[in-house]
Protein backbone atom coordinates (compact mmCIF):
# COMPACT_ATOMS: atom_id res chain seq x y z
CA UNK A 1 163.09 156.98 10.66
CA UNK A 2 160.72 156.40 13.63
CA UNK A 3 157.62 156.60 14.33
CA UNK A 4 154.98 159.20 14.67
CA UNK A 5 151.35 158.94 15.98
CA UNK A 6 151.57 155.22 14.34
CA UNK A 7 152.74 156.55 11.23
CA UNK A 8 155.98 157.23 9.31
CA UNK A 9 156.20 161.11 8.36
CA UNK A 10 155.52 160.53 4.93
CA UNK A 11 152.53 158.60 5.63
CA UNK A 12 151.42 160.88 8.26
CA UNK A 13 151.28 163.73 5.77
CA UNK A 14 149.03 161.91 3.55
CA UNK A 15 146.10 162.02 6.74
CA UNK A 16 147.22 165.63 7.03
CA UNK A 17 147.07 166.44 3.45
CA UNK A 18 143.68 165.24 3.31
CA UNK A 19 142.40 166.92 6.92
CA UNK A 20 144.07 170.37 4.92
CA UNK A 21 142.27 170.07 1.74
CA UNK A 22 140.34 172.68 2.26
CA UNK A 23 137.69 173.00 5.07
CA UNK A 24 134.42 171.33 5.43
CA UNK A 25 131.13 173.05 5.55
CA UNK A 26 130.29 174.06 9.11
CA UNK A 27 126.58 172.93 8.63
CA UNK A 28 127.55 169.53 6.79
CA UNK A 29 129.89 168.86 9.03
CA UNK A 30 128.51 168.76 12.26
CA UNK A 31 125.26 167.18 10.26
CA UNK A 32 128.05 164.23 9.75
CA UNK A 33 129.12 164.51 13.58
CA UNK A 34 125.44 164.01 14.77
CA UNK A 35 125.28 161.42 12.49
CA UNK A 36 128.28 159.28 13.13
CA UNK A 37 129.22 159.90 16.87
CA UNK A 38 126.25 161.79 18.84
CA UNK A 39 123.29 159.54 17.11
CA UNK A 40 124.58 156.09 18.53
CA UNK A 41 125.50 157.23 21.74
CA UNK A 42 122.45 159.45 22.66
CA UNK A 43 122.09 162.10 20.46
CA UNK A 44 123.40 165.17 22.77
CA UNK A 45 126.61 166.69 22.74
CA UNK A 46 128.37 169.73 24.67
CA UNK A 47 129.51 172.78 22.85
CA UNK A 48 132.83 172.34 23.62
CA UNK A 49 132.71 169.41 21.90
CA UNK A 50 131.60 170.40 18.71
CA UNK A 51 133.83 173.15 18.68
CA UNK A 52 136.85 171.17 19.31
CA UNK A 53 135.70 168.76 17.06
CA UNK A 54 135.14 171.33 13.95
CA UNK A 55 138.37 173.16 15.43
CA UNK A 56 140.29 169.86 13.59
CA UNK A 57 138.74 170.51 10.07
CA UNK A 58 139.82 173.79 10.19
CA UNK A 59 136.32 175.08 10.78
CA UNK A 60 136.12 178.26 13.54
CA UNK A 61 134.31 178.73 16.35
CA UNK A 62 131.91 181.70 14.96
CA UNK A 63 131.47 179.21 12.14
CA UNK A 64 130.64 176.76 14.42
CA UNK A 65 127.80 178.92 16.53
CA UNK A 66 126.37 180.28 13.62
CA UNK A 67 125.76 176.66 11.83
CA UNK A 68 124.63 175.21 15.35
CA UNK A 69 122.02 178.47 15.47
CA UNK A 70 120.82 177.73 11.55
CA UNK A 71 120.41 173.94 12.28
CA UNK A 72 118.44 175.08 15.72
CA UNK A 73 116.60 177.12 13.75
CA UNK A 74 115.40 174.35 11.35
CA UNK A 75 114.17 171.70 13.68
CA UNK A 76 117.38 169.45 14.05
CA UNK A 77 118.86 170.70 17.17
CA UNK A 78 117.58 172.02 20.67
CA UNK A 79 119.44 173.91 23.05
CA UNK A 80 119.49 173.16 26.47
CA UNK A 81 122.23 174.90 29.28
CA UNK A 82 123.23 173.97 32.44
CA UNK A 83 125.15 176.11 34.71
CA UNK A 84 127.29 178.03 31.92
CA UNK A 85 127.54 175.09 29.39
CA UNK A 86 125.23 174.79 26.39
CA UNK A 87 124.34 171.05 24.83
CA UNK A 88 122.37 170.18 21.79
CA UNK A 89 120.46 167.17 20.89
CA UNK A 90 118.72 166.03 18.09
CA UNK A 91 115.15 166.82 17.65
CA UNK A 92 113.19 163.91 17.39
CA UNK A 93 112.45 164.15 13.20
CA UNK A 94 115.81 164.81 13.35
CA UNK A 95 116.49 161.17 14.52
CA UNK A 96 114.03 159.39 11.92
CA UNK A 97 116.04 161.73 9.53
CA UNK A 98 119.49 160.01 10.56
CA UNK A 99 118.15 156.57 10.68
CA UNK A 100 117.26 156.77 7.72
CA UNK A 101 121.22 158.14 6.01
CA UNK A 102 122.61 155.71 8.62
CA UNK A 103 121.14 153.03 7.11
CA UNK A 104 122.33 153.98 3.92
CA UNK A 105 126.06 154.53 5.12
CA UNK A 106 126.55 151.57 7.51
CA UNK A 107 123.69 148.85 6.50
CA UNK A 108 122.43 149.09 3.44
CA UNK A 109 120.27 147.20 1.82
CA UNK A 110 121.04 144.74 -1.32
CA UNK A 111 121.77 146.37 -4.70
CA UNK A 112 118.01 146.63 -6.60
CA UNK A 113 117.23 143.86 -9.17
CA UNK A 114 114.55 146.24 -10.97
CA UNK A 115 112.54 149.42 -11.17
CA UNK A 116 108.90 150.34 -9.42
CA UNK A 117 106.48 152.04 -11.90
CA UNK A 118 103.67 154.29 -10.82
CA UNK A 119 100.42 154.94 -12.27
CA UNK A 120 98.07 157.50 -10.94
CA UNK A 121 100.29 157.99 -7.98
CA UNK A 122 99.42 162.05 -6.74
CA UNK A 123 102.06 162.34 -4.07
CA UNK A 124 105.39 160.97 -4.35
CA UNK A 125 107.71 159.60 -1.66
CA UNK A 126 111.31 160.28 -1.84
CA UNK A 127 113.10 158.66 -4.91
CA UNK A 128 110.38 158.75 -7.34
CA UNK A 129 110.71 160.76 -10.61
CA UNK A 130 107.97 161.54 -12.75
CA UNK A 131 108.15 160.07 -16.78
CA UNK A 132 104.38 161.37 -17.98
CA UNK A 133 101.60 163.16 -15.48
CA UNK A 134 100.57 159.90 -14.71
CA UNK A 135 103.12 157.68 -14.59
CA UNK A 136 106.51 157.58 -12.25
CA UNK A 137 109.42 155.45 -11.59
CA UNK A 138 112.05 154.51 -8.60
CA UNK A 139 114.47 151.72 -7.57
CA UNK A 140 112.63 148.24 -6.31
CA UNK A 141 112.71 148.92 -2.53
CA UNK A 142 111.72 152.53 -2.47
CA UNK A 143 108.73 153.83 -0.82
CA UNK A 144 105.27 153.24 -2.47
CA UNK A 145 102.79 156.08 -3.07
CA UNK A 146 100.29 155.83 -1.19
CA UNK A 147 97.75 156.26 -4.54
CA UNK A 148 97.74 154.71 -7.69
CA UNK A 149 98.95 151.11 -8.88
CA UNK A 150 102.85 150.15 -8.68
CA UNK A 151 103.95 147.79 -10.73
CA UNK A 152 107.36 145.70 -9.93
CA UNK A 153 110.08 144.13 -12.92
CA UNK A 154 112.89 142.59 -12.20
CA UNK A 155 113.41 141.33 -16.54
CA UNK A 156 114.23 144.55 -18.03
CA UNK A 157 114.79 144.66 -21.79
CA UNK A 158 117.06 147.55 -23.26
CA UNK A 159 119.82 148.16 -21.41
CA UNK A 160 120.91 150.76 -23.82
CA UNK A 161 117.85 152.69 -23.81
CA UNK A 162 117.47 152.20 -19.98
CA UNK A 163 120.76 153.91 -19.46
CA UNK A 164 119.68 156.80 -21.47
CA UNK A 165 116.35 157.14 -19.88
CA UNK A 166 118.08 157.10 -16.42
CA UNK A 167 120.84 159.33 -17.21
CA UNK A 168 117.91 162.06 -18.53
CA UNK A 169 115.60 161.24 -15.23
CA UNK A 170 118.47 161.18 -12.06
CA UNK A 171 121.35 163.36 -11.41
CA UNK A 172 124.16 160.17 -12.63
CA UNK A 173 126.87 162.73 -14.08
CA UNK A 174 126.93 164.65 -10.63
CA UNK A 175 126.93 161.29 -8.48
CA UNK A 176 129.37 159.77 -10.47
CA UNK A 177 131.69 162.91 -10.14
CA UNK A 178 130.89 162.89 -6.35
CA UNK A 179 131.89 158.88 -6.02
CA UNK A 180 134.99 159.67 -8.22
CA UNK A 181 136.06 162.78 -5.95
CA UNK A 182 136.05 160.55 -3.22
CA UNK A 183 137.96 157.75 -4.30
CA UNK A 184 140.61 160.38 -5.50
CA UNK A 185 140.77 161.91 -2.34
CA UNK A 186 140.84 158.54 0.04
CA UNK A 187 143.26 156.26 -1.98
CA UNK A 188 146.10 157.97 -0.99
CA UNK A 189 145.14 157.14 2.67
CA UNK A 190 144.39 153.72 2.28
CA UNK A 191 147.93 153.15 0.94
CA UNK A 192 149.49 155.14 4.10
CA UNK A 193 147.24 153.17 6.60
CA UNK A 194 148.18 150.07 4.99
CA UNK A 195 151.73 150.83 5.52
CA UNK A 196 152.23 151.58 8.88
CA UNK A 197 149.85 151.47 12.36
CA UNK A 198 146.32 153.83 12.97
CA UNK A 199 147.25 157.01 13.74
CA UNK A 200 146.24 158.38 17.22
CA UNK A 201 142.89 158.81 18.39
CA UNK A 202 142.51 162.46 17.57
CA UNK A 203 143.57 162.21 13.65
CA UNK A 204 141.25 159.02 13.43
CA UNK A 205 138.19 160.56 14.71
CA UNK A 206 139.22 163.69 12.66
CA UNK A 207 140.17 161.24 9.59
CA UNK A 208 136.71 158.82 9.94
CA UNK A 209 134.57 162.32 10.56
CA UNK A 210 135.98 163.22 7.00
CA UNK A 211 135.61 160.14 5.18
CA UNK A 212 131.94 160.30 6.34
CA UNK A 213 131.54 163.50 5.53
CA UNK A 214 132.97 163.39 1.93
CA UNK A 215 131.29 159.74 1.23
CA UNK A 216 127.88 160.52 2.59
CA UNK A 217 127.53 163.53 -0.09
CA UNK A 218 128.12 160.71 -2.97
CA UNK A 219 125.86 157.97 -1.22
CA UNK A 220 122.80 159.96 0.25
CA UNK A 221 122.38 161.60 -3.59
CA UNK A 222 122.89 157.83 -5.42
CA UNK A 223 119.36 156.96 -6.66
CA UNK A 224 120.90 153.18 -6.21
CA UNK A 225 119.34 151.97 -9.54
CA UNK A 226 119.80 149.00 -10.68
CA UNK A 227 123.07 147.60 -12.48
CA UNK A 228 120.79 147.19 -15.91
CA UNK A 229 120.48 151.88 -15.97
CA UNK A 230 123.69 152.56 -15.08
CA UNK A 231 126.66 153.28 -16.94
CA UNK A 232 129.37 150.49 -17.65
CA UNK A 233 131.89 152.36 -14.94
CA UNK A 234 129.84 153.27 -12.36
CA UNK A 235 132.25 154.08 -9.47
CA UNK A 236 129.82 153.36 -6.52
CA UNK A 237 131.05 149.93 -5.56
CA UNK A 238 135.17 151.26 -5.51
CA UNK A 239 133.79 154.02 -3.16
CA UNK A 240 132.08 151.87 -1.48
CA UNK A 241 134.78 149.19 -0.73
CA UNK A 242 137.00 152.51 -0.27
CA UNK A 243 134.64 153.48 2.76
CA UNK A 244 134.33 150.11 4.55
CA UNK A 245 137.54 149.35 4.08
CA UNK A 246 138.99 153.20 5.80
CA UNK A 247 136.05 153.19 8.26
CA UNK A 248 137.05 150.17 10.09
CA UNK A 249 140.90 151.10 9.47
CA UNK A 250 140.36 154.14 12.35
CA UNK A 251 137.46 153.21 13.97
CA UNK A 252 139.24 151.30 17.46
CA UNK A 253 141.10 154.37 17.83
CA UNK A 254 138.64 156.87 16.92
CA UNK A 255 135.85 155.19 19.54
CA UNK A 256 138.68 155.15 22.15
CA UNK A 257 139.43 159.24 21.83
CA UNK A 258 135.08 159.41 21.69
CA UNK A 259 135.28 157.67 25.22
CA UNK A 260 138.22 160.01 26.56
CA UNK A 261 137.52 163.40 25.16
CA UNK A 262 134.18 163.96 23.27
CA UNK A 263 131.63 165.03 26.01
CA UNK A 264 127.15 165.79 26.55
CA UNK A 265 125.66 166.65 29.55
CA UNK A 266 126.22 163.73 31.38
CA UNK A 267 130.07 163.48 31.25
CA UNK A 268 132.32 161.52 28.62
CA UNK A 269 130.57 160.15 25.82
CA UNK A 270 130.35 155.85 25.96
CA UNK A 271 133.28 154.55 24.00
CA UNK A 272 130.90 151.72 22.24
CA UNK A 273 127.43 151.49 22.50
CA UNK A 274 124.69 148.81 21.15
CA UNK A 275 124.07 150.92 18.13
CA UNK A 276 128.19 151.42 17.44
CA UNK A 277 128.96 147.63 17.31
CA UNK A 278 125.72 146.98 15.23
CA UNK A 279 127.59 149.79 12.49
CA UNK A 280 130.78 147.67 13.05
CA UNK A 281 129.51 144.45 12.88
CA UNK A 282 127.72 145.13 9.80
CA UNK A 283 130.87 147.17 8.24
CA UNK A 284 133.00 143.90 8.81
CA UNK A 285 130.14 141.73 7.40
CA UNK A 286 129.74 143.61 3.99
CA UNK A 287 134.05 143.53 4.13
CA UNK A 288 134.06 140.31 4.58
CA UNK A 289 131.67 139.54 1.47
């Protein structure tokens, strides 16, 4: 049998079966687009684009305007039209926002050795949980409060209790169903991709915009605790190598249909940027590892 878009039929239904599960949510979605292709290359994009781009996860075009309004509405986009066209950009908290999941998705940092604890600490960053009124804990590396004493370990005794304590004090059960939904849903592809050549740009960029979508859910709600509280089988490194491994798969053919077809108010969007081969780079680093 020959070929089709790179792929043997078989394999090629695998990508489709996966872009036909069901469709995205609009908001989500074009949260991950931002994210993945707009952020690195400027941060605008034309209507057109995002519709087309949704249009390939099944998502409509009323969908589409009503999400862009909501996320307008909330401080992440702004308008702007020229002539008859409409573009949106991020806002600028918007930005810190998605520097901040970026980092989780495409750099991120070393698995923590230990736990932070908190005494006295009023106002907690992101990633804390409260144990007592005066006393709260998070993964070494997170945000300190900026009140109180923190106190660092990197020797913790337990392991048993640990687990239980951080199974009662993070959401583990739904994270671990999230990282196992994933890896369900993206083996199949791996297995297809190994098996014959990418698939054209269009289904990559539709393929990587999914895998981002579906992965960042998992990663942006992991607490990242350390190995010592979590359970035995704890999926997040499978997903993880699942991710690298599909992201760099599609992502020479995905960048190449970005450069040709994806659009903001200055023309065609850059096929690579700075930022782009920085996510690469780092991608093929942690693969190579």
């Amino acid at each position: 049998m020959g070929k089709a878009s790179g792929l043997e039929e078989g394999e090629r239904g695998t990508i489709q079966d996966i872009l036909g599960t069901g469709s995205p949510r609009a908001s989500s979605f074009i949260v991950t687009l931002y994210g993945d292709v707009a952020a690195p290359r400027g941060g605008t994009l034309w209507m057109g684009t995002l519709i087309e781009s949704c249009a390939a996860q099944g998502i409509s075009e009323s969908l589409v305007r009503t999400a862009v309004s909501r996320l307008v509405e909330n401080g992440r986009l702004t308008g702007e039209r020229i002539g008859r066209k409409s573009y949106y950009r991020l806002t600028k908290a918007a930005e810190r926002e998605f520097g901040r999941a970026a980092e989780i998705l495409y750099a991120p940092p070393p698995p923590p050795k230990g736990l932070l604890l908190a005494l006295g600490a009023r106002d907690l960053p992101q990633g804390w949980v409260r144990i007592g009124p005066e006393a709260a804990l998070a993964p070494e590396g997170a945000a300190g409060p900026e009140d109180g004493t923190v106190l660092a370990t990197e020797t913790l005794a337990g392991a048993e209790s640990l687990r239980d304590l951080a199974r009662r004090l993070w959401p583990l059960e739904a994270v671990n169903a999230a990282y196992r939904d994933f890896i369900e849903a993206f083996s199949p592809v791996q297995a297809a991709l190994a098996a014959g050549l990418p698939p054209d740009g269009a289904i990559a960029l539709a393929l990587r915009l999914r895998l981002v979508d579906h992965f960042r859910a998992a990663a942006l709600a992991d607490p990242r605790l350390p190995a010592q509280a979590l359970p035995a089988d704890w999926p997040a490194d499978v997903a993880r190598r699942l991710f690298v491994t599909l992201y760099l798969a599609v992502t020479a053919q995905a960048d190449r249909h970005i450069g040709l077809a994806l659009r903001n108010s200055d023309g065609l969007l850059p096929e690579q940027t700075t930022m782009t081969d920085f996510r690469v780079n780092a991608l093929r680093w942690e693969f190579a590892t």
